[in-house]
PDB file of N, CA and C in Angstrom:
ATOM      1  N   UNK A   1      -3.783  13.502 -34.949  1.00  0.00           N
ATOM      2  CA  UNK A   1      -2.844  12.537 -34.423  1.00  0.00           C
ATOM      3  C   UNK A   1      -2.828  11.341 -35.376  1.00  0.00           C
ATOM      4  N   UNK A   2      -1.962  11.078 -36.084  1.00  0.00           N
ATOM      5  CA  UNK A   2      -1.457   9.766 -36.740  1.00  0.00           C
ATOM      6  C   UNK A   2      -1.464   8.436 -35.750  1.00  0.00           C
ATOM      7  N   UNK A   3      -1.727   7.605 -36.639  1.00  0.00           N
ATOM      8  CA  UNK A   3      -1.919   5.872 -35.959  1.00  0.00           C
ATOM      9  C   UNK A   3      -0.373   5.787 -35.044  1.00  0.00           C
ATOM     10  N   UNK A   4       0.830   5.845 -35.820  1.00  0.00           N
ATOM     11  CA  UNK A   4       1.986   5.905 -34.949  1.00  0.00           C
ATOM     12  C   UNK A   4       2.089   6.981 -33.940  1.00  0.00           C
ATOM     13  N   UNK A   5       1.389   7.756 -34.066  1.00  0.00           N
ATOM     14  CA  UNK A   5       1.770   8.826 -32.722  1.00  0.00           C
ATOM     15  C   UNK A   5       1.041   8.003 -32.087  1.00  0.00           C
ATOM     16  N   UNK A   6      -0.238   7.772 -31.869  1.00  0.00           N
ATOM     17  CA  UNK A   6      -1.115   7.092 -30.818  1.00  0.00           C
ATOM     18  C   UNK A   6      -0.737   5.977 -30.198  1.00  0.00           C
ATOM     19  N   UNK A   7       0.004   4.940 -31.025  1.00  0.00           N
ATOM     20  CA  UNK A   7       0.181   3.950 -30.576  1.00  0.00           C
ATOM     21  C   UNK A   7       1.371   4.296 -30.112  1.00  0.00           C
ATOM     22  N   UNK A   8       2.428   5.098 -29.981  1.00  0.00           N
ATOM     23  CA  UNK A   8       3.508   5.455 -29.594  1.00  0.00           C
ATOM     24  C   UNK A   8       3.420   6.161 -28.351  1.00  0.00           C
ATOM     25  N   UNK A   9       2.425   6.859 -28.159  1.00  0.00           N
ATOM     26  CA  UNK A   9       1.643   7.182 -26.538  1.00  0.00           C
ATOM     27  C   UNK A   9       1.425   6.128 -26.005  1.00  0.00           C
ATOM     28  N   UNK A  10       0.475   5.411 -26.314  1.00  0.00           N
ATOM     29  CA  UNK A  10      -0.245   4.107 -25.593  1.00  0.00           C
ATOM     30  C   UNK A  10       0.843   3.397 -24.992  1.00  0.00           C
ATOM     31  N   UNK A  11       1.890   3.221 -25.691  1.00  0.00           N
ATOM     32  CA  UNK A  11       3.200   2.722 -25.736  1.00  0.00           C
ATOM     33  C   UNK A  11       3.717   3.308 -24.382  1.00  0.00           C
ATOM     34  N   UNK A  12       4.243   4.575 -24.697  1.00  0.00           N
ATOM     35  CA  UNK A  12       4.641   5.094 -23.366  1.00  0.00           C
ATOM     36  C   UNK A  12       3.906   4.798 -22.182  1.00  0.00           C
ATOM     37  N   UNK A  13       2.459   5.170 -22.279  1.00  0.00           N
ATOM     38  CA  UNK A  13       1.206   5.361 -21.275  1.00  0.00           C
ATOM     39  C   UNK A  13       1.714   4.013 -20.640  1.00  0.00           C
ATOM     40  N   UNK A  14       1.635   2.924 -21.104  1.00  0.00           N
ATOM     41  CA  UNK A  14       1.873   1.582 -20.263  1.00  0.00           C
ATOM     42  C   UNK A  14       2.776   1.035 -19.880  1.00  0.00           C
ATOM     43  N   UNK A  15       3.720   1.244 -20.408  1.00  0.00           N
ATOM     44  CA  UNK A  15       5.478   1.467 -19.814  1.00  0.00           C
ATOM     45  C   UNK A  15       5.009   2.288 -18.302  1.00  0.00           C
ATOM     46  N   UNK A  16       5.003   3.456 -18.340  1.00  0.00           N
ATOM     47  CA  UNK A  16       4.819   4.399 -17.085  1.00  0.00           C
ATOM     48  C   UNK A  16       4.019   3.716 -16.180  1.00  0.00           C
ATOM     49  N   UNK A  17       2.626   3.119 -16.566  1.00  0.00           N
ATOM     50  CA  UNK A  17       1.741   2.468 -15.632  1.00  0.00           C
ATOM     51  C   UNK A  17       2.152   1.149 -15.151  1.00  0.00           C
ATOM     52  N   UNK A  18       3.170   0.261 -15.949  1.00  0.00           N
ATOM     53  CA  UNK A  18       3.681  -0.861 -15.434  1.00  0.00           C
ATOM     54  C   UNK A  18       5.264  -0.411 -14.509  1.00  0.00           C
ATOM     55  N   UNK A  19       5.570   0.491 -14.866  1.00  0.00           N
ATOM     56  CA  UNK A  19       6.895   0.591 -13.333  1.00  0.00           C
ATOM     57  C   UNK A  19       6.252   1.185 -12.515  1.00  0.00           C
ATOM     58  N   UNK A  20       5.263   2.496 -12.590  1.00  0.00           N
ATOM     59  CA  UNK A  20       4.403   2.364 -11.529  1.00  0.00           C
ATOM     60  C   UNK A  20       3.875   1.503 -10.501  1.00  0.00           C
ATOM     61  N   UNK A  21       2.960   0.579 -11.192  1.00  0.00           N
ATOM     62  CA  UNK A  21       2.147  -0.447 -10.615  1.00  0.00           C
ATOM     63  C   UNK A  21       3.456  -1.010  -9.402  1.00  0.00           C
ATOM     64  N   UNK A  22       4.752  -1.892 -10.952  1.00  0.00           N
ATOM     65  CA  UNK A  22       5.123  -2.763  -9.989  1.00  0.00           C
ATOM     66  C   UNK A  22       6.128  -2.393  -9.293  1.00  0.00           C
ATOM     67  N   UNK A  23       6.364  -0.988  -9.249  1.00  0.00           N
ATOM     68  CA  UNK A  23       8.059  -0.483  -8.434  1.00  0.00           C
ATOM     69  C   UNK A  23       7.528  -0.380  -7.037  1.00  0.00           C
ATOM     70  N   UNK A  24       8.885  -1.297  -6.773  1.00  0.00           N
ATOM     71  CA  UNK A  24       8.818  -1.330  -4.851  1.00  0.00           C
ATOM     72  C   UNK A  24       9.074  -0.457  -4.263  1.00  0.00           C
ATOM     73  N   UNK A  25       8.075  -0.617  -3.021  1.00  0.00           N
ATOM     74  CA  UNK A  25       8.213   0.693  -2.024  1.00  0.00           C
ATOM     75  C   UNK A  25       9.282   0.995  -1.694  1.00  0.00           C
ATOM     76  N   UNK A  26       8.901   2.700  -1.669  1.00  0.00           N
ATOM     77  CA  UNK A  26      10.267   3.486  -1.448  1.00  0.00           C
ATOM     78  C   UNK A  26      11.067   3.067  -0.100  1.00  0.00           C
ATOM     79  N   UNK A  27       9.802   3.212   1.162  1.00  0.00           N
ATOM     80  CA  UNK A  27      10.291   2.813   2.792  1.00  0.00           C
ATOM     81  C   UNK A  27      10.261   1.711   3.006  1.00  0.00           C
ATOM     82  N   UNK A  28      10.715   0.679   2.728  1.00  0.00           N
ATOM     83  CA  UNK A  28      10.768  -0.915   2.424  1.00  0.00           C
ATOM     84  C   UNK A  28      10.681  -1.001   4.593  1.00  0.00           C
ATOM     85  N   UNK A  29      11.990  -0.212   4.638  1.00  0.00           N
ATOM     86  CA  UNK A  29      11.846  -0.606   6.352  1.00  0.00           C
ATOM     87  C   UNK A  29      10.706   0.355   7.099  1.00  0.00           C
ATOM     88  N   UNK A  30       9.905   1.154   6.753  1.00  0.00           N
ATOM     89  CA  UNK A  30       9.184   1.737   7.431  1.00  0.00           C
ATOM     90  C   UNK A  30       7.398   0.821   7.128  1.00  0.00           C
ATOM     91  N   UNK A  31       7.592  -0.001   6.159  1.00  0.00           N
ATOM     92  CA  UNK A  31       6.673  -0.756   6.745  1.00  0.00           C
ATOM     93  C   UNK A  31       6.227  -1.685   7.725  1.00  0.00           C
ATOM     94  N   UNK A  32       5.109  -1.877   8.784  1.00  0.00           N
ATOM     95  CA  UNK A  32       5.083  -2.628   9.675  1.00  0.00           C
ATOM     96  C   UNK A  32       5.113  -3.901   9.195  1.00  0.00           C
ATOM     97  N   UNK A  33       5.932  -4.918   9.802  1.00  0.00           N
ATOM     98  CA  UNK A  33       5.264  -6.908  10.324  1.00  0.00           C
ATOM     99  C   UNK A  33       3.779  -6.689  10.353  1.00  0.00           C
ATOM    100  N   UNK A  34       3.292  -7.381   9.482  1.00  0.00           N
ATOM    101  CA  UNK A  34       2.297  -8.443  10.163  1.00  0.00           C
ATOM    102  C   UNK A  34       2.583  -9.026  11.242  1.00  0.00           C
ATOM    103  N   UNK A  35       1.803  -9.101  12.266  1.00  0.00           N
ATOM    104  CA  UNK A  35       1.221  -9.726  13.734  1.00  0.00           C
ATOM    105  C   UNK A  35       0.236 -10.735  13.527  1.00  0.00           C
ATOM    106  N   UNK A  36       0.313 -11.411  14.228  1.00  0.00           N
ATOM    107  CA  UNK A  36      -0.389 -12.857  14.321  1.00  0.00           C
ATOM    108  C   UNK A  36      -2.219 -12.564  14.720  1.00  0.00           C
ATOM    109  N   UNK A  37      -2.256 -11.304  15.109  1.00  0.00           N
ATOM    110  CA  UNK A  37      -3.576 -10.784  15.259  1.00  0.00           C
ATOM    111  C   UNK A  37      -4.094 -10.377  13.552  1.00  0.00           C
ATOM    112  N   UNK A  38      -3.227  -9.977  12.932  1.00  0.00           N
ATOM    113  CA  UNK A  38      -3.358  -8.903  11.723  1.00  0.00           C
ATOM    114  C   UNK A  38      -3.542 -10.304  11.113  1.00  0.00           C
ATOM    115  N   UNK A  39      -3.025 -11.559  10.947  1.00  0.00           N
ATOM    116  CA  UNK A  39      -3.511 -12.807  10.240  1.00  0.00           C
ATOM    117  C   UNK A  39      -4.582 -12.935  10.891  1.00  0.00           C
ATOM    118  N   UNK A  40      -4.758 -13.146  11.699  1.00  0.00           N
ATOM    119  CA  UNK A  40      -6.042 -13.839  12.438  1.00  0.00           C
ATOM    120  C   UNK A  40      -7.567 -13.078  12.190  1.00  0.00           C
ATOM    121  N   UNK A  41      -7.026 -11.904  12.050  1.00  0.00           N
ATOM    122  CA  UNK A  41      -8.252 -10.712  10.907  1.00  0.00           C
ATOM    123  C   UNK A  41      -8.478 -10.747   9.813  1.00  0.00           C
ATOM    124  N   UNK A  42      -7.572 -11.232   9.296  1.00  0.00           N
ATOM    125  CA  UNK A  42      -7.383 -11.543   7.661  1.00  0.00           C
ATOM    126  C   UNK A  42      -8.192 -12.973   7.492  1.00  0.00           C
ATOM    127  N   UNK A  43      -7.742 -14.059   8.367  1.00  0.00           N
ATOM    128  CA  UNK A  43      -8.539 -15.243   8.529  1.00  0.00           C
ATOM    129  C   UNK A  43      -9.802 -15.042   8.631  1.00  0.00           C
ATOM    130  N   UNK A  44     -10.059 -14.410   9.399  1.00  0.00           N
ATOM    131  CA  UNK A  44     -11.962 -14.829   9.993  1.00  0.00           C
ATOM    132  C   UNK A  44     -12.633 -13.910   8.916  1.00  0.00           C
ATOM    133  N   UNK A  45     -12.285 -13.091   8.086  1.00  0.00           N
ATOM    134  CA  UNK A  45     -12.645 -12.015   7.676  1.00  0.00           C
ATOM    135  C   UNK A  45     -12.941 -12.975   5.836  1.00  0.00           C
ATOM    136  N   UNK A  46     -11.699 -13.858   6.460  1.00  0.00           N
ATOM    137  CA  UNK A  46     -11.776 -14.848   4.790  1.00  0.00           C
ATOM    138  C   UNK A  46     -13.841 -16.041   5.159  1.00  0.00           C
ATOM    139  N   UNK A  47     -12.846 -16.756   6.337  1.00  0.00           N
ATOM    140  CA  UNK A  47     -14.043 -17.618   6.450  1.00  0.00           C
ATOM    141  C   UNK A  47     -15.523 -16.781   6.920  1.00  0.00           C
ATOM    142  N   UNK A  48     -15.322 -15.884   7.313  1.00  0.00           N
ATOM    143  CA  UNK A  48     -16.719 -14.925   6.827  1.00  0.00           C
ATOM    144  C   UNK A  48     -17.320 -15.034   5.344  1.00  0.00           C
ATOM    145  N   UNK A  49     -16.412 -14.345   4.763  1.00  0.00           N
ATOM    146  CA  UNK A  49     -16.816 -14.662   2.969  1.00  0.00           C
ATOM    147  C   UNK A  49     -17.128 -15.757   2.764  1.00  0.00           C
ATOM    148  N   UNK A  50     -16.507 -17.349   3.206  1.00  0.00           N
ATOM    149  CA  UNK A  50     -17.027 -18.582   3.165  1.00  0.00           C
ATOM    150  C   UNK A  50     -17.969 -18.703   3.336  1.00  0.00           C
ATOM    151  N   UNK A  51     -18.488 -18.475   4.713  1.00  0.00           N
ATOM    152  CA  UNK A  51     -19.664 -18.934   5.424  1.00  0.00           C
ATOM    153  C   UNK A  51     -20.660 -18.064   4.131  1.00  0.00           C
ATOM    154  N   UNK A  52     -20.937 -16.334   3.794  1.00  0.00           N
ATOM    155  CA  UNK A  52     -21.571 -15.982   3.089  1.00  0.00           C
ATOM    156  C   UNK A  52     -21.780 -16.623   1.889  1.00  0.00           C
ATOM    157  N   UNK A  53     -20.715 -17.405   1.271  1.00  0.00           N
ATOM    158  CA  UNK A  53     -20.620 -18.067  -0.036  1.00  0.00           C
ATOM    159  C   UNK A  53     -21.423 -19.299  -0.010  1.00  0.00           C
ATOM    160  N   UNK A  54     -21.403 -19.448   1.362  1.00  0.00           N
ATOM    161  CA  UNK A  54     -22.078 -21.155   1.321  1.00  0.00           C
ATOM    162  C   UNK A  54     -23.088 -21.460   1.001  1.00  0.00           C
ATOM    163  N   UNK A  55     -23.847 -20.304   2.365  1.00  0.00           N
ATOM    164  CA  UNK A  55     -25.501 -19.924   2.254  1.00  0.00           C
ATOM    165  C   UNK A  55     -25.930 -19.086   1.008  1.00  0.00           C
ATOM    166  N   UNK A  56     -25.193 -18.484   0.284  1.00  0.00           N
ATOM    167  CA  UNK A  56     -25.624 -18.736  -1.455  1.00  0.00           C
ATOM    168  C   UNK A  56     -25.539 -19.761  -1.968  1.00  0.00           C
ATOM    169  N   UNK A  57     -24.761 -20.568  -2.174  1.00  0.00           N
ATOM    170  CA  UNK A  57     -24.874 -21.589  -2.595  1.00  0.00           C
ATOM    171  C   UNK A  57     -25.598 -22.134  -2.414  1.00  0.00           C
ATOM    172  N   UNK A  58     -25.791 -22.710  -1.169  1.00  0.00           N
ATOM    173  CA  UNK A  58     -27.040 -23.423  -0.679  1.00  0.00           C
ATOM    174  C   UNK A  58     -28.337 -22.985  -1.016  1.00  0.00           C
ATOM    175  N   UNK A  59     -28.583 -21.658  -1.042  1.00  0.00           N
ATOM    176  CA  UNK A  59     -30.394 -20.828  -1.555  1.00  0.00           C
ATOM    177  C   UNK A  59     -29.937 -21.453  -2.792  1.00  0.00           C
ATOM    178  N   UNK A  60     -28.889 -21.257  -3.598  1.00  0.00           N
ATOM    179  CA  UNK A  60     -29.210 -21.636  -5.085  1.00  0.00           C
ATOM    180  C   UNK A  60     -29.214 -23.165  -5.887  1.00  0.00           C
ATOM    181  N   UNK A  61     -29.280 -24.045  -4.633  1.00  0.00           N
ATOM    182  CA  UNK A  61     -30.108 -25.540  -4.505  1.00  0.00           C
ATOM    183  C   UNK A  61     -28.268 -26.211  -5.095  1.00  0.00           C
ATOM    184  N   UNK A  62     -27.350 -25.909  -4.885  1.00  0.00           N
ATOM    185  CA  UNK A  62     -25.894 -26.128  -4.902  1.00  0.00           C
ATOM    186  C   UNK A  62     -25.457 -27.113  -4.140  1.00  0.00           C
ATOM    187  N   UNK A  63     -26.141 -26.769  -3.110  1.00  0.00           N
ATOM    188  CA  UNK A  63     -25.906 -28.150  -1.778  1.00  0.00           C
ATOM    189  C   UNK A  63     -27.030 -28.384  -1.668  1.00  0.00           C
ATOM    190  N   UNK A  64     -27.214 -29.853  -0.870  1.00  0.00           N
ATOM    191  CA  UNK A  64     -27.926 -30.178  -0.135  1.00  0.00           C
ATOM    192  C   UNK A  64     -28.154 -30.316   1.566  1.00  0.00           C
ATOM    193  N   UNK A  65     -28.956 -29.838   2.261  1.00  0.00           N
ATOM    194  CA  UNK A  65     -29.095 -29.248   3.503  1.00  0.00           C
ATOM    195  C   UNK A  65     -28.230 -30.274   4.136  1.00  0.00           C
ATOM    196  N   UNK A  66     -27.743 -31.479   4.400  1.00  0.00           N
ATOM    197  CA  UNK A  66     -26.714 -32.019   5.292  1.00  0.00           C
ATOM    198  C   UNK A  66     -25.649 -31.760   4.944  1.00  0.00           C
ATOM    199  N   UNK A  67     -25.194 -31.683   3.670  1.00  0.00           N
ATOM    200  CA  UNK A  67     -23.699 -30.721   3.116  1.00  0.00           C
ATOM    201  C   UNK A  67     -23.516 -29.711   3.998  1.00  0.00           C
ATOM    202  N   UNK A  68     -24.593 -28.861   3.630  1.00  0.00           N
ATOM    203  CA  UNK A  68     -24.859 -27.403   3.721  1.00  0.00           C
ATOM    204  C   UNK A  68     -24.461 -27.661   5.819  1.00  0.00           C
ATOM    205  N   UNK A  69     -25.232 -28.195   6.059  1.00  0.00           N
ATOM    206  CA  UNK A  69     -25.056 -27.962   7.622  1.00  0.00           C
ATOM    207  C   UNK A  69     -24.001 -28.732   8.269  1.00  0.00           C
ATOM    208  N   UNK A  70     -23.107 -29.545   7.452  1.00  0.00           N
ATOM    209  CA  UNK A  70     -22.130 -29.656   8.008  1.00  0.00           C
ATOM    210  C   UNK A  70     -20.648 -29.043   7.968  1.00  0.00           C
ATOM    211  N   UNK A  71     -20.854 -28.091   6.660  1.00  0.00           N
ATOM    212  CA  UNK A  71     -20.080 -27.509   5.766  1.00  0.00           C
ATOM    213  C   UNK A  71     -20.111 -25.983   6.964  1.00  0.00           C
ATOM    214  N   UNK A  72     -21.199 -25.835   6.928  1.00  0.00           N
ATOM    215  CA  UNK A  72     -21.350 -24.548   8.104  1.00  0.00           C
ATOM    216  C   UNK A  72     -21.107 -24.665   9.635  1.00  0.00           C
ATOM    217  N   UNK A  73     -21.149 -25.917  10.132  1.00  0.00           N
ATOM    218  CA  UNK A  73     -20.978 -26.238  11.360  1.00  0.00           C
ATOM    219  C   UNK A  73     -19.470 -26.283  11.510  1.00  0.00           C
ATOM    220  N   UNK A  74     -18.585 -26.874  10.638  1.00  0.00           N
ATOM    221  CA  UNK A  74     -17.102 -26.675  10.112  1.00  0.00           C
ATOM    222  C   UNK A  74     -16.725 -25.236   9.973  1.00  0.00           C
ATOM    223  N   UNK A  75     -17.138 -24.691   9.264  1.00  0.00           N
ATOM    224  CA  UNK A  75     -16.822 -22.798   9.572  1.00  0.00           C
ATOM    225  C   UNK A  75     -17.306 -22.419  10.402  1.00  0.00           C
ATOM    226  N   UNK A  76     -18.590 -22.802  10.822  1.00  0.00           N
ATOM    227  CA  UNK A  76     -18.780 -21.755  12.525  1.00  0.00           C
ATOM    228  C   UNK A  76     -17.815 -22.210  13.668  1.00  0.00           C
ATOM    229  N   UNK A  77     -16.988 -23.185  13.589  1.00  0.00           N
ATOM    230  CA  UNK A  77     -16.191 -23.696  14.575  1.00  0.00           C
ATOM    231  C   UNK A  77     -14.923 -23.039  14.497  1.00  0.00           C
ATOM    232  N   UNK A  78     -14.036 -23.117  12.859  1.00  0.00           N
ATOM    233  CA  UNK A  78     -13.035 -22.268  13.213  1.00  0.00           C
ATOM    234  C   UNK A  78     -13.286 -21.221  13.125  1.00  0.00           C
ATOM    235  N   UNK A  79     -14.050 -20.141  12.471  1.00  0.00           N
ATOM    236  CA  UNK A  79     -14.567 -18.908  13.000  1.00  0.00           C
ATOM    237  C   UNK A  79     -14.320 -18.829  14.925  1.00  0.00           C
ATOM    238  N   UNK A  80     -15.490 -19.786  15.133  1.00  0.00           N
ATOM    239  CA  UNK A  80     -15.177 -19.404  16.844  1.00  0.00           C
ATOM    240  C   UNK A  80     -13.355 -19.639  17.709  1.00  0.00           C
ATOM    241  N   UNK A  81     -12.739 -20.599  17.078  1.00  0.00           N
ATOM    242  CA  UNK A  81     -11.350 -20.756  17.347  1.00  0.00           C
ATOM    243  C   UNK A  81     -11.173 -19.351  16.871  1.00  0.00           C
ATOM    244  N   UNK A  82     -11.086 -18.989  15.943  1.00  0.00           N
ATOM    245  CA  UNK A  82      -9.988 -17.817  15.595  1.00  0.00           C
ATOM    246  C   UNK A  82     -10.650 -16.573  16.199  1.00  0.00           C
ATOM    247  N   UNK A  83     -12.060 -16.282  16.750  1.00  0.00           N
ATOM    248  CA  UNK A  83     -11.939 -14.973  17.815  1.00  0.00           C
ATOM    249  C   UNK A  83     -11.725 -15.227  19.120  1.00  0.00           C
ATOM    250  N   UNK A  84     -11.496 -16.504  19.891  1.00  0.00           N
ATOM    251  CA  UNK A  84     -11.610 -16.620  20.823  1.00  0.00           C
ATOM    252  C   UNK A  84      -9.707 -16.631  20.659  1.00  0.00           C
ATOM    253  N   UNK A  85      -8.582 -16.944  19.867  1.00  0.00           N
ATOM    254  CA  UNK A  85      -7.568 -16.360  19.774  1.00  0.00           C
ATOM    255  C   UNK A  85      -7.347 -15.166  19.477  1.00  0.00           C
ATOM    256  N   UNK A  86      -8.089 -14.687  19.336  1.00  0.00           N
ATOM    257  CA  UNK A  86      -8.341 -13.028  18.927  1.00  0.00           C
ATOM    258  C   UNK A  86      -8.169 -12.399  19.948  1.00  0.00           C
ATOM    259  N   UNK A  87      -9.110 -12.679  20.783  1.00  0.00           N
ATOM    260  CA  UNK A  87      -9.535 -12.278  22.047  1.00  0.00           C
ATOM    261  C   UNK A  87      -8.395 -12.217  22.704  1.00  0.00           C
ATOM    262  N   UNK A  88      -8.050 -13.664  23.057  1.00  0.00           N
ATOM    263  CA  UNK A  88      -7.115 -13.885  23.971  1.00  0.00           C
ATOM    264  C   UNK A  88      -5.871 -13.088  23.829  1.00  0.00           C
ATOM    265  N   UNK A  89      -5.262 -12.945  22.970  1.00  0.00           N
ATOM    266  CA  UNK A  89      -4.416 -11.999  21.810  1.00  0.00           C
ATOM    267  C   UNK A  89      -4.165 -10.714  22.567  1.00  0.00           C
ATOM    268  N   UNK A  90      -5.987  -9.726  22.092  1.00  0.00           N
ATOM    269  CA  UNK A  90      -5.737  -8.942  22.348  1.00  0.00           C
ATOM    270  C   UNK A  90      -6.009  -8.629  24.174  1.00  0.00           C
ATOM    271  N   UNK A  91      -6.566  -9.195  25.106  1.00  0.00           N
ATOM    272  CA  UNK A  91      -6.339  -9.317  26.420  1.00  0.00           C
ATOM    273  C   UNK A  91      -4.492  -9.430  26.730  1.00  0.00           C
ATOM    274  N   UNK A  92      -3.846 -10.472  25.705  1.00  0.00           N
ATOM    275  CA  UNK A  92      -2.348 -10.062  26.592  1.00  0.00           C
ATOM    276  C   UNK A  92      -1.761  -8.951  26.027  1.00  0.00           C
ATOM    277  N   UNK A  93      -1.726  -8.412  24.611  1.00  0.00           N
ATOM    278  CA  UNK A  93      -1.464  -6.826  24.340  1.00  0.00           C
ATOM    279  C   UNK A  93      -1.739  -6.142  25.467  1.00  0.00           C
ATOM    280  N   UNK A  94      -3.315  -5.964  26.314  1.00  0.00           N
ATOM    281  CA  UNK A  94      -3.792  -4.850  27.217  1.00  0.00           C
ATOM    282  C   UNK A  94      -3.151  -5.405  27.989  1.00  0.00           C
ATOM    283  N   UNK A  95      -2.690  -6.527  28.850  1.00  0.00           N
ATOM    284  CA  UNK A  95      -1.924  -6.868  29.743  1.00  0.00           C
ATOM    285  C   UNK A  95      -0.959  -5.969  29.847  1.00  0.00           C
ATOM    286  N   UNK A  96      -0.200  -6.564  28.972  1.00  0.00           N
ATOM    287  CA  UNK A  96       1.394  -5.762  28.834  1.00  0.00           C
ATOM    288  C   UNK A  96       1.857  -4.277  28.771  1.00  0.00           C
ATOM    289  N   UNK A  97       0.247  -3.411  27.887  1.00  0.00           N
ATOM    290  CA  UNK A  97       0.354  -2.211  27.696  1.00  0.00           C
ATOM    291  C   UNK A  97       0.350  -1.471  29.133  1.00  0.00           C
TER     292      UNK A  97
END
């Protein structure tokens, strides 16, 4: 294989992998909405990773323990807001179902 054949593949190869990647879905309408539950999973699921990020930080002397515990007392709060809308959420779904 010659330098121009190769690079003339590679060429193609990434053409193909970039309309791939970015060509929009075929069933544009057969995908579901997001629901305000499906954010609210996405949320707590974020400030989870926070809270984990913190308390690394913090072992790795990043904060200092009143940072640290007020910084966590701030995420354990909306954490608890957003399952207790969770909750509530999914109690009126079972309602209705």
């Amino acid at each position: 294989m010659t330098p121009t054949t190769g690079m003339l593949a590679g060429a193609v190869l990434f053409v193909v992998l970039f309309v791939y990647i970015l060509w929009p879905e075929k069933m544009i309408l057969a995908q579901r909405e997001k629901t305000r539950l499906d954010f609210l999973e996405e949320w707590k699921e974020q400030l989870y990773a926070n809270l984990r990020d913190l308390h690394f930080e913090y072992l790795a002397g990043k904060y200092p323990r009143e940072d640290y515990e007020e910084q966590r007392t701030l995420l354990e709060n909306e954490a608890a807001a957003v399952l207790a809308e969770m909750e509530m959420l999914e109690r009126l779904e079972q309602a209705t179902s």
